[in-house]
C-alpha atoms as a PDB file:
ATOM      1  CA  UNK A   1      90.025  79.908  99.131  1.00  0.00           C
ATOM      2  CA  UNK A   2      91.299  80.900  95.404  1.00  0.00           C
ATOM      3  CA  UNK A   3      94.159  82.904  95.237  1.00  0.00           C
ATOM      4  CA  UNK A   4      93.416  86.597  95.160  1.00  0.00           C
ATOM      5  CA  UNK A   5      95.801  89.677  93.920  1.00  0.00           C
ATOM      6  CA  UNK A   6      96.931  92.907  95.818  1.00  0.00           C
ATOM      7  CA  UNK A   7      94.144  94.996  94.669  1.00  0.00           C
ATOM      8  CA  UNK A   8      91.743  92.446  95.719  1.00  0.00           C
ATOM      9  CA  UNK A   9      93.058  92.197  99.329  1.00  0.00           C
ATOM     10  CA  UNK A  10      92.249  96.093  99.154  1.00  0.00           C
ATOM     11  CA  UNK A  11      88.591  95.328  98.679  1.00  0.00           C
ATOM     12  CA  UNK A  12      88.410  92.325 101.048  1.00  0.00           C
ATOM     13  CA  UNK A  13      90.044  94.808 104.121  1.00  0.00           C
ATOM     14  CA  UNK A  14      87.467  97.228 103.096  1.00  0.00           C
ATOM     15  CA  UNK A  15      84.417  94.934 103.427  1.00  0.00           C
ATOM     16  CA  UNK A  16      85.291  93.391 106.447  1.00  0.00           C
ATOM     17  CA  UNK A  17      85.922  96.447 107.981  1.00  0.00           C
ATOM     18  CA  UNK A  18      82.964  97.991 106.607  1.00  0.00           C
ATOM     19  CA  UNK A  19      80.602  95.012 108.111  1.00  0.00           C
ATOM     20  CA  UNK A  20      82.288  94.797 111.145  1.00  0.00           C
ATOM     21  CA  UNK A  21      82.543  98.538 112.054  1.00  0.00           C
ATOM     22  CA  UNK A  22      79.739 101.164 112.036  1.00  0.00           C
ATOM     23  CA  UNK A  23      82.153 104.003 112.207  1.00  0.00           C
ATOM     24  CA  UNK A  24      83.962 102.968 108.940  1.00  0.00           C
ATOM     25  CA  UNK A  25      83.153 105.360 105.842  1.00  0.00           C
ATOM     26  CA  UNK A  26      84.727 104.988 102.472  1.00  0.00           C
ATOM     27  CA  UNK A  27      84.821 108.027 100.401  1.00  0.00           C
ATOM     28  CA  UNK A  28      85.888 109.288  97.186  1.00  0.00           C
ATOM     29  CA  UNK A  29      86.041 110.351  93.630  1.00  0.00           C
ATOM     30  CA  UNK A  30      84.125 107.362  91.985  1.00  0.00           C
ATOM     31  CA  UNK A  31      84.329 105.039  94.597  1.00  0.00           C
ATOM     32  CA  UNK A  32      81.148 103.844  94.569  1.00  0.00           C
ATOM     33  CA  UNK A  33      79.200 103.625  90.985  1.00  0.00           C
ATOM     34  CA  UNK A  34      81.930 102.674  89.234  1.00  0.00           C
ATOM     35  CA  UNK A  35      83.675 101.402  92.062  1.00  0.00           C
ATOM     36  CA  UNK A  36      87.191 103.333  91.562  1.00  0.00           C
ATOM     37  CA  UNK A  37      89.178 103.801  89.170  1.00  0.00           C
ATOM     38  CA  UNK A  38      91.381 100.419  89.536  1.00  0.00           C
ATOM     39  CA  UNK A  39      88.214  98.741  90.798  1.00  0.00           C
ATOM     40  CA  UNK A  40      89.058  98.669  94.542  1.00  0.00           C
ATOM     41  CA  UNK A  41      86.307  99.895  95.881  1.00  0.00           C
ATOM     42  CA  UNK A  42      83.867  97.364  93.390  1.00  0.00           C
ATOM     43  CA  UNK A  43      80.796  96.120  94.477  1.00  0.00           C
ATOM     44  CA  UNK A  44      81.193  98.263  97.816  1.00  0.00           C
ATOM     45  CA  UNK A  45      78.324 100.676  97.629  1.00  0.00           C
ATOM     46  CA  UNK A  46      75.843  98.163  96.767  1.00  0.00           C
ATOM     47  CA  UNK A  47      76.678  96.093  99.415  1.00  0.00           C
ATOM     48  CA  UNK A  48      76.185  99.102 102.254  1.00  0.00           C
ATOM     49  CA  UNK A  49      74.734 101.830 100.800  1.00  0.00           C
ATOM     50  CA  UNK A  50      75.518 105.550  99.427  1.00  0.00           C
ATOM     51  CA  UNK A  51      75.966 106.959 103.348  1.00  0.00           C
ATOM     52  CA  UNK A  52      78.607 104.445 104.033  1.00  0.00           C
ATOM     53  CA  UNK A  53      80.490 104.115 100.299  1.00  0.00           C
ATOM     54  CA  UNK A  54      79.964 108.124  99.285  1.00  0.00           C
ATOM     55  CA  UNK A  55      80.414 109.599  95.562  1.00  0.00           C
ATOM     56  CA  UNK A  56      82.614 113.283  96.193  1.00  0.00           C
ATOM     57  CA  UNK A  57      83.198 115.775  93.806  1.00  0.00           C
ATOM     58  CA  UNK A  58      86.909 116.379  91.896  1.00  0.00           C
ATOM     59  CA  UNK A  59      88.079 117.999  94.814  1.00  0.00           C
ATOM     60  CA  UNK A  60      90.735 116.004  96.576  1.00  0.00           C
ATOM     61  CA  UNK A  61      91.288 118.930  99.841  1.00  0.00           C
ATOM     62  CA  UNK A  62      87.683 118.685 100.402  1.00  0.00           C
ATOM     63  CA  UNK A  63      87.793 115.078 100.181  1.00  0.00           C
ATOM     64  CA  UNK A  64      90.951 114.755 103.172  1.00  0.00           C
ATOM     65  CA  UNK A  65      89.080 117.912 105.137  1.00  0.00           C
ATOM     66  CA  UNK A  66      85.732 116.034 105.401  1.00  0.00           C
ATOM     67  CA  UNK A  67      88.326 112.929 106.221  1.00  0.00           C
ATOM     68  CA  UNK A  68      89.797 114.742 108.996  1.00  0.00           C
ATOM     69  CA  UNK A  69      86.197 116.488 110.402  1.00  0.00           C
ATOM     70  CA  UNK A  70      84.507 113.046 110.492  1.00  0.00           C
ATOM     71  CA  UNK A  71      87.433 111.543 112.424  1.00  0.00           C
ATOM     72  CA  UNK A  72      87.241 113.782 115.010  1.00  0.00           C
ATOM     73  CA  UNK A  73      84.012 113.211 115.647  1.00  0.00           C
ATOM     74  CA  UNK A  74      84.120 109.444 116.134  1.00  0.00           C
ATOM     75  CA  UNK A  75      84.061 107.866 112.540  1.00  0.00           C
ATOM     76  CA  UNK A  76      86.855 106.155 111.036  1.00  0.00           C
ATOM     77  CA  UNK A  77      86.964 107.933 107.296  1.00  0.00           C
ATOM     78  CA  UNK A  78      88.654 105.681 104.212  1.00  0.00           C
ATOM     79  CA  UNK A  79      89.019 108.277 101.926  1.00  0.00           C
ATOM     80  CA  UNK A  80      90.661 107.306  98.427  1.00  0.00           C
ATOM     81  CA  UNK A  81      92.322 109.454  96.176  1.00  0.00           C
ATOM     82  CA  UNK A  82      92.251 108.595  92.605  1.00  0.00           C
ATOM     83  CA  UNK A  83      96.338 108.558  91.473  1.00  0.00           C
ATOM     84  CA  UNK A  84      98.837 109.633  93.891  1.00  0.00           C
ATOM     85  CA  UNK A  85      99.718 112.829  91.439  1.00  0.00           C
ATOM     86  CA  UNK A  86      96.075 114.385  92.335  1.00  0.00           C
ATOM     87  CA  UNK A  87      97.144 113.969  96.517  1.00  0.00           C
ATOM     88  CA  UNK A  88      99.146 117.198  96.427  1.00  0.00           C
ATOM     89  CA  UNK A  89      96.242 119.206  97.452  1.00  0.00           C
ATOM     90  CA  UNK A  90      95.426 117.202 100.735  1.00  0.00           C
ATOM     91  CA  UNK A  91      98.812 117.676 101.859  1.00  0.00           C
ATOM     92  CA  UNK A  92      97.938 120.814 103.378  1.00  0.00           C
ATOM     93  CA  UNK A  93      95.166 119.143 105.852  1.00  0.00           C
ATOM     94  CA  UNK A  94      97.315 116.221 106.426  1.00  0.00           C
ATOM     95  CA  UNK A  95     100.350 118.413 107.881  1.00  0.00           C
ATOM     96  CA  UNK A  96      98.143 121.367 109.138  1.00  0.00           C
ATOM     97  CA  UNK A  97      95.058 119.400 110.800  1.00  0.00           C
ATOM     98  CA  UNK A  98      95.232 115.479 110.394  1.00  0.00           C
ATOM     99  CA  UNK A  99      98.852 114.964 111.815  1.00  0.00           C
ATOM    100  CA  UNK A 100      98.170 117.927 114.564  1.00  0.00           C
ATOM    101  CA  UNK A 101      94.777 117.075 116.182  1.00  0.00           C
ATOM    102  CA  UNK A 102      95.867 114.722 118.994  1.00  0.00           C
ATOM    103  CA  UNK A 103      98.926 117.109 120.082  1.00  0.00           C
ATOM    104  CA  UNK A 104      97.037 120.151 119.265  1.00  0.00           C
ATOM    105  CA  UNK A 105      94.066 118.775 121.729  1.00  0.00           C
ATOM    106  CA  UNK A 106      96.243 117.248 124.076  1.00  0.00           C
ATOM    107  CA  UNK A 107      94.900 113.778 123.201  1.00  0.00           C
ATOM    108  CA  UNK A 108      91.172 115.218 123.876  1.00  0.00           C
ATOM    109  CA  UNK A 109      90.522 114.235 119.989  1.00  0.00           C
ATOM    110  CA  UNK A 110      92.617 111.633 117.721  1.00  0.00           C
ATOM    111  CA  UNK A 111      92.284 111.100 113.861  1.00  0.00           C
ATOM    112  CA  UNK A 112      91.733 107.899 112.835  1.00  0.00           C
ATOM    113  CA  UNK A 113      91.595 108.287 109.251  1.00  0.00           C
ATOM    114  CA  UNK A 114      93.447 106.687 106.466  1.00  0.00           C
ATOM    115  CA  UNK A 115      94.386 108.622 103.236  1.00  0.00           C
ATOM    116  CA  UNK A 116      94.257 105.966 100.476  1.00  0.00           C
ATOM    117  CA  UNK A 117      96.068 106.423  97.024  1.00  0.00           C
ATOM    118  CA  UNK A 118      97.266 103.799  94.138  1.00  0.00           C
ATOM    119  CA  UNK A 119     100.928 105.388  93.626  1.00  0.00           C
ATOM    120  CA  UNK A 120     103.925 104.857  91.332  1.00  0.00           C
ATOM    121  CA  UNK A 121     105.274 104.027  88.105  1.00  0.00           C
ATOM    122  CA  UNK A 122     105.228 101.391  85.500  1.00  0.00           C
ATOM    123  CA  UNK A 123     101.658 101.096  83.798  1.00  0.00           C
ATOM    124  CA  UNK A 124     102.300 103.942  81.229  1.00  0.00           C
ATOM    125  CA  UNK A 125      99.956 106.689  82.602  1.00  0.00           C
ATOM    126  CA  UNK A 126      99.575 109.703  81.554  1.00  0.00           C
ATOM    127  CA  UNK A 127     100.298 113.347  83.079  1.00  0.00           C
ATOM    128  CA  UNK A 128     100.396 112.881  86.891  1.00  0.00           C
ATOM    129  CA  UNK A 129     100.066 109.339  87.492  1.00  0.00           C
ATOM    130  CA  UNK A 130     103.307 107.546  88.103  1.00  0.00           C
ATOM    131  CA  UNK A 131     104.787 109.416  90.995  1.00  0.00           C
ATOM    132  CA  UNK A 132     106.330 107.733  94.184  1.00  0.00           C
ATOM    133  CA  UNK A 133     106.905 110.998  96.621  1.00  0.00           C
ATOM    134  CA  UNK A 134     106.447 108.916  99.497  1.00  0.00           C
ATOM    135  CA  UNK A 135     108.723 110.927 101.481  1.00  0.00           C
ATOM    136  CA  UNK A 136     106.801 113.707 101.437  1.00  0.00           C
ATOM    137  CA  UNK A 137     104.428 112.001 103.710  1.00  0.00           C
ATOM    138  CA  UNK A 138     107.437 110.708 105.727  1.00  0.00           C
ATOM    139  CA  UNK A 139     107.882 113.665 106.702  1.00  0.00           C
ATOM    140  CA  UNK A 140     104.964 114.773 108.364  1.00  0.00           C
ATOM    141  CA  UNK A 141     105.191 114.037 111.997  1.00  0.00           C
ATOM    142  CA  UNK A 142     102.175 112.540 113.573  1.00  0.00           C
ATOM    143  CA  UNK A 143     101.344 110.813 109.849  1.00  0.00           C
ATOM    144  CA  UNK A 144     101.729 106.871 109.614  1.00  0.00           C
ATOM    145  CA  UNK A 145     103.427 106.185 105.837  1.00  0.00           C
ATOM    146  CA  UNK A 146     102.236 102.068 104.879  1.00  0.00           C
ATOM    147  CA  UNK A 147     103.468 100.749 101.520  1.00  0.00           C
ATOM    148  CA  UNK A 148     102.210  96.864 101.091  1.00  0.00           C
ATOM    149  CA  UNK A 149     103.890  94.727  98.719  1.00  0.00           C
ATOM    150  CA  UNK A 150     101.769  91.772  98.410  1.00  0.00           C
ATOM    151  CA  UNK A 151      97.900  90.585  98.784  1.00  0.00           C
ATOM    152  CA  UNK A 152      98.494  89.156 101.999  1.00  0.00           C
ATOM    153  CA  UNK A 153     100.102  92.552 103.509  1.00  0.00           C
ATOM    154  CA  UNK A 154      97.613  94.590 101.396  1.00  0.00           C
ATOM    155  CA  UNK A 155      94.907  92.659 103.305  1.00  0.00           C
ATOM    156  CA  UNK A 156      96.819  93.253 107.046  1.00  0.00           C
ATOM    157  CA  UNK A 157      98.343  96.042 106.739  1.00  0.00           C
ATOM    158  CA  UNK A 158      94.632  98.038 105.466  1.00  0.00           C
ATOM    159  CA  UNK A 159      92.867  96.258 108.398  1.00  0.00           C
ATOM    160  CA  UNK A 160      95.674  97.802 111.016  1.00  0.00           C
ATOM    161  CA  UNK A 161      95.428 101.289 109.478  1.00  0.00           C
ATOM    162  CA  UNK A 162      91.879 101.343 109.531  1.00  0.00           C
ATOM    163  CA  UNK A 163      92.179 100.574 113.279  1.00  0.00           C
ATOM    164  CA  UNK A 164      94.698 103.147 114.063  1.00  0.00           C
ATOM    165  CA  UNK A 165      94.153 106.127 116.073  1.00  0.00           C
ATOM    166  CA  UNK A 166      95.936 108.015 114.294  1.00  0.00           C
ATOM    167  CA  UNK A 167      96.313 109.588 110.702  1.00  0.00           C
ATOM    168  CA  UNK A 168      97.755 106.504 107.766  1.00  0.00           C
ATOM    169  CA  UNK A 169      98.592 107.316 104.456  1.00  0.00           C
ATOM    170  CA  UNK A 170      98.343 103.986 102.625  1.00  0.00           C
ATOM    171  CA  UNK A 171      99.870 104.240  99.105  1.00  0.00           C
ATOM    172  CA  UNK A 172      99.364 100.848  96.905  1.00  0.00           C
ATOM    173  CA  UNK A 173     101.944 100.429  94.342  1.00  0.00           C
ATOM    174  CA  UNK A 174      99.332  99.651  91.139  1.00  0.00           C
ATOM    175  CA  UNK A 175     102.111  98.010  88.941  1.00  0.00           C
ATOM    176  CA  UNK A 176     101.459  95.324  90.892  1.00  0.00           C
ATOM    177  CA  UNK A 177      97.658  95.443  91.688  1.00  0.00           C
ATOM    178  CA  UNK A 178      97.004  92.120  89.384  1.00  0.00           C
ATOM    179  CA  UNK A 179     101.081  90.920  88.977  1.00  0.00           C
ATOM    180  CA  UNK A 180     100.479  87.722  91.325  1.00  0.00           C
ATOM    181  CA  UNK A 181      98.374  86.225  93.416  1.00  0.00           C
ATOM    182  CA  UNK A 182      97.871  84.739  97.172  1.00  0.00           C
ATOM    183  CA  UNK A 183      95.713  83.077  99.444  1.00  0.00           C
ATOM    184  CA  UNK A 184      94.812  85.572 102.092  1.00  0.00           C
ATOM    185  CA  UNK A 185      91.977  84.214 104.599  1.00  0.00           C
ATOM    186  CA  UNK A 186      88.858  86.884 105.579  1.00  0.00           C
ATOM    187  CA  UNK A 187      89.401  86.754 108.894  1.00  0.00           C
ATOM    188  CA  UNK A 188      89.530  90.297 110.343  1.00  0.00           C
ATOM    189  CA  UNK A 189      93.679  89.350 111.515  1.00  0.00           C
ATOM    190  CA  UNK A 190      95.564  92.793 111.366  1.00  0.00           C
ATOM    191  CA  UNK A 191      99.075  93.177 110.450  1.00  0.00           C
ATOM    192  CA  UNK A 192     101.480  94.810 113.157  1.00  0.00           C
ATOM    193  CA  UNK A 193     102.425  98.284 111.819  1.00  0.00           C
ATOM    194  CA  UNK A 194     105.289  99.691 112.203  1.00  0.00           C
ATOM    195  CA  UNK A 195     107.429  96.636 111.316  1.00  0.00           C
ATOM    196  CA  UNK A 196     109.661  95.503 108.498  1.00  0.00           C
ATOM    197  CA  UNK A 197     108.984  92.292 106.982  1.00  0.00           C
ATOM    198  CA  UNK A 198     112.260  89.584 106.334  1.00  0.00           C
ATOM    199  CA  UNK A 199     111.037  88.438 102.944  1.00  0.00           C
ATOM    200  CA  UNK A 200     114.649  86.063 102.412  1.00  0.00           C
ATOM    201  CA  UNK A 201     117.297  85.409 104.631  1.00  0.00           C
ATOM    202  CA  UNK A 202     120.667  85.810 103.958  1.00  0.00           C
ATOM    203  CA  UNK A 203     124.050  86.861 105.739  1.00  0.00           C
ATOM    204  CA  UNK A 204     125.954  88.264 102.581  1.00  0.00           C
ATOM    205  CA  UNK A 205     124.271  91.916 102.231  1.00  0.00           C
ATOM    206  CA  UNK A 206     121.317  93.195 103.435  1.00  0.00           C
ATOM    207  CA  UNK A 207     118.644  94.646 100.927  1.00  0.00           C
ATOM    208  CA  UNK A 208     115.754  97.184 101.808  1.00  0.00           C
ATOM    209  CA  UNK A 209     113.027  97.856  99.705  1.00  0.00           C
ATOM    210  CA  UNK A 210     109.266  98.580  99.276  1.00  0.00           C
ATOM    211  CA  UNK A 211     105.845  98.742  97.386  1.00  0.00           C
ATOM    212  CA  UNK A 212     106.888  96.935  93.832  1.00  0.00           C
ATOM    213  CA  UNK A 213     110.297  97.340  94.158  1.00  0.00           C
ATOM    214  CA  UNK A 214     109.879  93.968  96.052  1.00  0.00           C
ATOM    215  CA  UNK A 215     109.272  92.248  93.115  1.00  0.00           C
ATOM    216  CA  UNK A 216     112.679  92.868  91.568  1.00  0.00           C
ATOM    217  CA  UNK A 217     114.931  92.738  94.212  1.00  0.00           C
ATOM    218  CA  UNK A 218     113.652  89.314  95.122  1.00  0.00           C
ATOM    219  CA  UNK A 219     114.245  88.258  91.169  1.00  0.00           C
ATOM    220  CA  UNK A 220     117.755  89.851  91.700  1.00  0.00           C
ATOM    221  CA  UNK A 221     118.465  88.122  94.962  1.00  0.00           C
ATOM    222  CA  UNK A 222     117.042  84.626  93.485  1.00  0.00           C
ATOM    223  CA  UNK A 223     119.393  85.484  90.213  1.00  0.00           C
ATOM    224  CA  UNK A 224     122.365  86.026  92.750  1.00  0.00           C
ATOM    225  CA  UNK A 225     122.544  82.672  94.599  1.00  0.00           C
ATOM    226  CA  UNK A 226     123.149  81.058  91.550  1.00  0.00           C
ATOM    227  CA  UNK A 227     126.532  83.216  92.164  1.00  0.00           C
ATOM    228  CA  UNK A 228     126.974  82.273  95.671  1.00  0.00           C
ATOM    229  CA  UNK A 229     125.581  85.483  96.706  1.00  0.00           C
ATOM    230  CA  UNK A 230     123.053  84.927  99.942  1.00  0.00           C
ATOM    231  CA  UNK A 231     120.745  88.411 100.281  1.00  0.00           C
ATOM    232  CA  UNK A 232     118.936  89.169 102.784  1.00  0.00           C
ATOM    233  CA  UNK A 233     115.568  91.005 101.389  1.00  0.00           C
ATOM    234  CA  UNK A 234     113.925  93.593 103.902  1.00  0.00           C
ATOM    235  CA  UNK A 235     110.492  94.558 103.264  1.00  0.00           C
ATOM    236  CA  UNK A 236     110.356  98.209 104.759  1.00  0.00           C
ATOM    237  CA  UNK A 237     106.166  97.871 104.411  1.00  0.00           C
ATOM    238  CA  UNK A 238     105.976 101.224 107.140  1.00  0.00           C
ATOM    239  CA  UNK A 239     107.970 104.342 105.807  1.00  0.00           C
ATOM    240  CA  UNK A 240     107.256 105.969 108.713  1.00  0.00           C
ATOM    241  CA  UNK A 241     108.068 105.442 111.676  1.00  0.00           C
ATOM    242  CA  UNK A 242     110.881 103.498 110.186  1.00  0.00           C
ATOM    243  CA  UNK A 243     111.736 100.452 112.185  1.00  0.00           C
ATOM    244  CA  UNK A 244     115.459 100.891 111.842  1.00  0.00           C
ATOM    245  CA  UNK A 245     116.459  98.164 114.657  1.00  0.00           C
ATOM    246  CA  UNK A 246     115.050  95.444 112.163  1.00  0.00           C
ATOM    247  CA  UNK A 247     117.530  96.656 109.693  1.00  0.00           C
ATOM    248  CA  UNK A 248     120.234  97.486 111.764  1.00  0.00           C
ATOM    249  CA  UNK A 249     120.056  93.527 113.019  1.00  0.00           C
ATOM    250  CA  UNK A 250     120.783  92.857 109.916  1.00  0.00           C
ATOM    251  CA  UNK A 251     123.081  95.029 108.947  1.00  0.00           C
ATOM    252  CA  UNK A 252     124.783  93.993 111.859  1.00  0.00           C
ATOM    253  CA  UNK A 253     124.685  90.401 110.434  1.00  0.00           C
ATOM    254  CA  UNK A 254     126.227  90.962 106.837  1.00  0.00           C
ATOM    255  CA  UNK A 255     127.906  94.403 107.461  1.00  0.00           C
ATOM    256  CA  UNK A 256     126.945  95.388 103.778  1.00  0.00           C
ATOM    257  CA  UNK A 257     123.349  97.337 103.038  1.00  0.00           C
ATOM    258  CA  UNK A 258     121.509  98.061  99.649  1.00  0.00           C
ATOM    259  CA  UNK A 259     118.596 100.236  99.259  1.00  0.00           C
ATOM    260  CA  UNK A 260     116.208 100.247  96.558  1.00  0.00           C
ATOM    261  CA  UNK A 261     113.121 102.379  95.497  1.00  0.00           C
ATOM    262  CA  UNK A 262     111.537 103.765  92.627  1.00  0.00           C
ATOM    263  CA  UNK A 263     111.326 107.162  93.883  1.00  0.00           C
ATOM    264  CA  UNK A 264     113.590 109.993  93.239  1.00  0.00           C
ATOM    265  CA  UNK A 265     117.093 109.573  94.768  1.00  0.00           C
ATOM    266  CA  UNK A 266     117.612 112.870  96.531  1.00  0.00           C
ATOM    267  CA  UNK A 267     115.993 113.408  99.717  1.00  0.00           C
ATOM    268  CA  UNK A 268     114.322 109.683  99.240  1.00  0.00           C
ATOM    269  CA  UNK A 269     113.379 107.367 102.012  1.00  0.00           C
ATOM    270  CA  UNK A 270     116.336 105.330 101.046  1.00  0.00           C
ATOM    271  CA  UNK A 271     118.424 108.594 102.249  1.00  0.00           C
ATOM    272  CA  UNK A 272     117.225 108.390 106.164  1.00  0.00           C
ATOM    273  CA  UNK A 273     117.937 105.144 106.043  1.00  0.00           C
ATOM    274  CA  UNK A 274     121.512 105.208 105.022  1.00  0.00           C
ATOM    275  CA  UNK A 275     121.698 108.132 107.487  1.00  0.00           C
ATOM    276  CA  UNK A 276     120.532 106.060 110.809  1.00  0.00           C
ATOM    277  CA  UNK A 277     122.611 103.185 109.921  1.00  0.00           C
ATOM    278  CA  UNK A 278     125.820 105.500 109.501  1.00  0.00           C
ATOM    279  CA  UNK A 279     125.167 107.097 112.274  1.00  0.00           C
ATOM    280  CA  UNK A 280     124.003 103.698 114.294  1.00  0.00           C
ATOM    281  CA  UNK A 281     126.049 101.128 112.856  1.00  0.00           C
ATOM    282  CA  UNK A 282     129.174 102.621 110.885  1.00  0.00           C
ATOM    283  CA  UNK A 283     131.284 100.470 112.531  1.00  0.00           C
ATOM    284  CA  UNK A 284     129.163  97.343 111.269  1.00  0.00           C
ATOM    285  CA  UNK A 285     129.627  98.299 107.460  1.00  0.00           C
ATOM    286  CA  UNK A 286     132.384  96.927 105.393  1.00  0.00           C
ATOM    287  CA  UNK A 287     131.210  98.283 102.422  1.00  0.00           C
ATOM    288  CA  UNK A 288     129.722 101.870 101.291  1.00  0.00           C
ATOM    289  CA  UNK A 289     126.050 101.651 101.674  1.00  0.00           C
ATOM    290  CA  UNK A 290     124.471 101.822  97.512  1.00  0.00           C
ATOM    291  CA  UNK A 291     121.358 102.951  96.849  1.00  0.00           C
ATOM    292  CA  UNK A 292     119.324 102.001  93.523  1.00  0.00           C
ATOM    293  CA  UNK A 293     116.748 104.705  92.778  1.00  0.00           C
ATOM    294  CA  UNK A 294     114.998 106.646  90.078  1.00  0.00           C
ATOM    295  CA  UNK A 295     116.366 109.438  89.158  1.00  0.00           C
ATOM    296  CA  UNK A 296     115.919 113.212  90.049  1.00  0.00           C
ATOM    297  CA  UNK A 297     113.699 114.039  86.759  1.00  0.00           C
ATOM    298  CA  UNK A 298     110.122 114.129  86.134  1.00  0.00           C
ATOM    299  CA  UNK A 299     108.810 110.782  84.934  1.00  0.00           C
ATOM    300  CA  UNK A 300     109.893 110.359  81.140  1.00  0.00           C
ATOM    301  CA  UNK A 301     106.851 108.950  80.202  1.00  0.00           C
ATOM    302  CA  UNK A 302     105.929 106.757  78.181  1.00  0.00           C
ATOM    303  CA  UNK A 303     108.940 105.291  76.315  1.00  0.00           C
ATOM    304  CA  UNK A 304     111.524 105.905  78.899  1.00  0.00           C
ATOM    305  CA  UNK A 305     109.532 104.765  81.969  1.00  0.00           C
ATOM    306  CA  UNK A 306     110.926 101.339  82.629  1.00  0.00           C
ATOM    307  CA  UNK A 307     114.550 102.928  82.064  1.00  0.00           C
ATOM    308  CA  UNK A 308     113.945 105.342  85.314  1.00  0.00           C
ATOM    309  CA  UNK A 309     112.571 102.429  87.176  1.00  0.00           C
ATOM    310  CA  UNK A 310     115.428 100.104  89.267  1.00  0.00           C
ATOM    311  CA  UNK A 311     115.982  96.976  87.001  1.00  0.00           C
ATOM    312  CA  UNK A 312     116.957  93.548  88.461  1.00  0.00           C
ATOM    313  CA  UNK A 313     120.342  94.239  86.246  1.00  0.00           C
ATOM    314  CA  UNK A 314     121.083  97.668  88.503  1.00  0.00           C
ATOM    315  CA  UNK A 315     120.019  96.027  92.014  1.00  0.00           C
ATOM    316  CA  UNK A 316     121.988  93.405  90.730  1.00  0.00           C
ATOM    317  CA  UNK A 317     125.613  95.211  89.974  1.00  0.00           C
ATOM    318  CA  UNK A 318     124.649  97.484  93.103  1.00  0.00           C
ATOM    319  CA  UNK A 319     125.010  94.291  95.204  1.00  0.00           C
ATOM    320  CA  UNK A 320     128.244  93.180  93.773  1.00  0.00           C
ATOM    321  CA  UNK A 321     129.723  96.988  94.160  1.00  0.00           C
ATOM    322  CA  UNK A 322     129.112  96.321  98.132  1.00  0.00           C
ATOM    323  CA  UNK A 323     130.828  92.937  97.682  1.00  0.00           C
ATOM    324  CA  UNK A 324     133.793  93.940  96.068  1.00  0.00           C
ATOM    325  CA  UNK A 325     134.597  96.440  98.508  1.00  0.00           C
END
């Protein structure tokens, strides 16, 4: 079949799902007239109706509440918030209720529910729209955290968390909703969660990254072998749990790491990973570990924006600090 992009392996996840599963609700601010704000859910409603694909009100705690009463009673809730920067209030029912229910029932109930949101910078957005506070979520036990990075793991990963018994936030980097396209086959095959993804081998440094940030560290790894510099690009595609035996293999392998991610640099993902592999592989590193990250500031939006975001020039020199050490 014709190639399709990121945002487009969102939909197809959702309609298979959708046909295949009675249980499986989308919901949303404009998810199904207009079919969402980046077009994700298009199409959906008048394929299966207003009580499966449901119209809510601006109102994004009500939105993860109903999310997290209709998964405990058996349905499997897709709820989508419009921007990332409008999440904030369904934090409190994804730490309070959604993360709790199975420990607080003693596995009686479970909530399968996934929290959907398009999430970080890059298309010149206004106000609240270009944040990456991933880690916030990270650190919610009993919360999944999936980033994809492609159509293919858009497509896979969507159809896992849907699945899941338990509470996903799924947060789809929108810079690159439409930046490339890939085959991805309809046919219903999840995506193990949980996992990092080996996106190039190499035995010179290792590389971790995420959600866009893929993009550019595999142009900067590409730009270094023409240096004689072999990278080995980690796709981190769970935040959390963080599958820190993938990275520490490889680690292990080139004794050098680099992390990368748009978000803020204190208190980032990037941070607990640096932390486990000190504390796991110290011995392993011949290098300090670097870590190429926006910066701890609000968004300068507009003109600024692609200065705060990692550049293929910083991953770049990052990689040759580790080298040089």
């Amino acid at each position: 079949m014709p190639g399709i992009a990121l945002i487009e392996g969102v939909t197809m996840a959702l309609a298979h799902e959708l046909s295949h599963d009675e249980s499986v609700v989308v919901l949303g601010e404009d998810v199904g007239v207009n079919g969402g704000v980046f077009r994700a859910t298009a199409g959906l409603q008048q394929r299966f109706g207003k009580e499966r694909v449901m119209d809510t009100p601006l109102a994004e705690g009500m939105i993860a509440g109903m999310s997290v009463g209709m998964a405990a009673q058996g349905m499997r809730p897709v709820a989508e918030m419009q921007f990332m920067g409008f999440i904030y209030p369904a934090v409190d029912q994804m730490i309070s209720h959604a993360g709790r229910l199975r420990h607080r029932t003693r596995g009686r109930l479970s909530c399968p529910m996934v929290l959907r949101a398009p999430y970080g910078g890059g298309i010149h957005a206004p106000e609240h729209h270009s944040e990456s506070t991933e880690a916030l979520f990270a650190h919610i036990p009993g919360v999944r955290v999936v980033i994809p990075s492609s159509p293919a793991r858009a497509y896979g990963l969507l159809l896992a968390a849907i699945r899941d018994p338990d509470p996903v936030v799924f947060l789809e980097p929108k810079r690159i909703y439409r930046l490339v396209k890939q085959e991805v086959e309809d046919d219903g095959v999840a995506l193990p969660l949980d996992v990092c993804y080996i996106l190039r081998e190499g035995d010179d440094v290792t590389v971790v990254t995420w959600g866009a940030m893929t993009h550019e560290t595999l142009k900067a790894a590409s730009e270094l072998e023409s240096d004689g510099i072999n990278c080995e690009v980690i796709d981190l595609a769970t935040i959390s749990p963080l599958d820190i035996e993938t990275i520490l293999e490889s680690v292990e392998k080139t004794g050098r790491l680099v992390i990368v991610h748009e978000a803020a640099r204190t208190c980032g993902v990037g941070a607990e990973i640096a932390a486990q592999v000190a504390e796991q592989a110290l011995y392993d590193l011949e290098a300090p570990i670097q870590r190429v990250t926006g910066y701890d500031t609000v968004m300068p939006l507009f003109r600024l924006e692609m200065e705060y975001l990692p550049s293929v020039a910083r991953i770049k020199d990052a990689v040759k600090v580790t080298l040089e050490e």
